[in-house]
Structures are given as C-alpha cells and as structure tokens.
Protein backbone atom coordinates (compact mmCIF):
# COMPACT_ATOMS: atom_id res chain seq x y z
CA UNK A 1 26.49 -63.30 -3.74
CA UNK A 2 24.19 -60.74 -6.07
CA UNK A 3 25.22 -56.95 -5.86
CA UNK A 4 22.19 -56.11 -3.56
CA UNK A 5 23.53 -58.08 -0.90
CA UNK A 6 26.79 -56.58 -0.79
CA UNK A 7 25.54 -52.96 -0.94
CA UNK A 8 24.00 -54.14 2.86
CA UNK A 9 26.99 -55.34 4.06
CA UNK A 10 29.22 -51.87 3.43
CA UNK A 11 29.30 -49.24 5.89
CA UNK A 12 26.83 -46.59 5.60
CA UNK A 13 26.49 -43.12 5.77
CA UNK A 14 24.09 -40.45 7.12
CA UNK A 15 23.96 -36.63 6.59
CA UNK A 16 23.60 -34.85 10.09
CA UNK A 17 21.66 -32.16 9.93
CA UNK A 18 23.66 -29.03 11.50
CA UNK A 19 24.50 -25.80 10.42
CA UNK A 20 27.81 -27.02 9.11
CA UNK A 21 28.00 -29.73 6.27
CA UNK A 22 29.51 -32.93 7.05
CA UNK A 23 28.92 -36.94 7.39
CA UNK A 24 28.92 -39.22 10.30
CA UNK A 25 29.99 -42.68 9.64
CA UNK A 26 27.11 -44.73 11.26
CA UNK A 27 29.09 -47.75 13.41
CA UNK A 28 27.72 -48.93 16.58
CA UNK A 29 31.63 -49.48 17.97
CA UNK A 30 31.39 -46.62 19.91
CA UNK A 31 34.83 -45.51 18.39
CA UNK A 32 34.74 -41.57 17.78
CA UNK A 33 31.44 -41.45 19.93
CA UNK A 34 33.64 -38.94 22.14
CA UNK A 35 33.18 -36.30 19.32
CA UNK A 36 29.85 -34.43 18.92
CA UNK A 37 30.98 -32.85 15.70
CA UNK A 38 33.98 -32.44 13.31
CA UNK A 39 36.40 -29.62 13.73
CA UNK A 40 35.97 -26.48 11.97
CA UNK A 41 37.95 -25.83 9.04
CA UNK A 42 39.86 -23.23 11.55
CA UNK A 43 40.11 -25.38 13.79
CA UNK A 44 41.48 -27.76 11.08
CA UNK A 45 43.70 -25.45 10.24
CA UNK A 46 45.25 -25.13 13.36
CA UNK A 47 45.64 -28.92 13.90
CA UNK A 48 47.18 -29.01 10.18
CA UNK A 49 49.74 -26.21 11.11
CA UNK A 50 50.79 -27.47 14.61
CA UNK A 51 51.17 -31.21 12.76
CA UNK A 52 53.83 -29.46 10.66
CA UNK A 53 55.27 -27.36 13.12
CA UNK A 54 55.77 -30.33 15.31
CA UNK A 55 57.14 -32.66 12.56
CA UNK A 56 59.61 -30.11 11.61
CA UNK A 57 60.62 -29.53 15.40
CA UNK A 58 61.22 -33.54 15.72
CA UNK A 59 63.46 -33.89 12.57
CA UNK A 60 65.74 -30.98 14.08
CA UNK A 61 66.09 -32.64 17.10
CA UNK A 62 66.81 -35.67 15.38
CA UNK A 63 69.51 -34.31 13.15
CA UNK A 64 71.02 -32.59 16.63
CA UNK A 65 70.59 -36.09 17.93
CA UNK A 66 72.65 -37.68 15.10
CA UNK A 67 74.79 -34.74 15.09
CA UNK A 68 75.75 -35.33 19.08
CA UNK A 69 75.84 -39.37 18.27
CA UNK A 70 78.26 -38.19 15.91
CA UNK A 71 80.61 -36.26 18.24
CA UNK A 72 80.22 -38.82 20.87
CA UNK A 73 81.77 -41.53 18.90
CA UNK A 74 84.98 -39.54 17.82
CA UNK A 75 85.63 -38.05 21.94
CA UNK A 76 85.30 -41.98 22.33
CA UNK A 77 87.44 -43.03 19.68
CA UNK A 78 89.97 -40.23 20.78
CA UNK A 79 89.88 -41.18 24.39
CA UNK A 80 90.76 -44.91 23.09
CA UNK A 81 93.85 -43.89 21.42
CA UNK A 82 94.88 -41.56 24.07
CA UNK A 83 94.27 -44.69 26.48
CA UNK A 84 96.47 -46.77 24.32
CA UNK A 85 99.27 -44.27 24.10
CA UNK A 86 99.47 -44.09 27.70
CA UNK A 87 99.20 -47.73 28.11
C-alpha cells in the first residue's frame, strides 16, 4: 500500500472558524455531535479542579471504608471469642 493511500485512510481534521481556536475531529459517528464547541479554558478549569476535588473526596471515603472494614472484623473476632467463652 503506497504512503498516499494511507494518508486517506487516517482521520482528518478541520479548523472551525470561531472566535476561539480549536479543531473538530471530522467523523460522521455522530459521537460528540451533542457539543457545539469545546469548553473554555475556565470552564476547563473548573472541570480539572472538581476532577481532583472529587478524586480526593473518593480515596477518603475509601480509606474510612477500609478503616470501618477494619474495626468490623476485630468487634467480630471479639464477639467470637466472647461466644466461645460462654459456650
């Protein structure tokens, strides 16, 4: 296969022209079509800082997850061996 036919078989792109700069990927899925534009570099921002915010909310909860797990298993493994004394 010579070069020129695999340049026509990538995926091209198109500049859009708008007041901001960006580039569309041309597809006719329809996947992203819900989108007129890209986000703003504020709004960007935001998404960014929420992302981490939220990923640094989950592994708390996760360690107080582990953390309860944790405690669980010893009141259980107490409550055994105060079942077998009584027994």
């Amino acid at each position: 296969m010579s070069s020129a036919n695999r340049k026509e078989q990538r995926v091209s792109f198109q500049t859009i022209p708008s007041s901001k700069s960006h580039r569309h990927q041309t597809s006719d899925s329809g996947v992203g079509s819900d989108f007129s534009s890209s986000p703003t570099p504020q709004e960007y921002f935001d998404l960014e800082r929420n992302h981490i915010k939220l990923k640094e909310e989950f592994l708390a909860t996760r360690n107080k997850l582990k953390e309860a797990e944790a405690q669980l298993q010893e009141a259980n493994a107490r409550l055994s061996a105060m079942e077998n004394t009584v027994e």
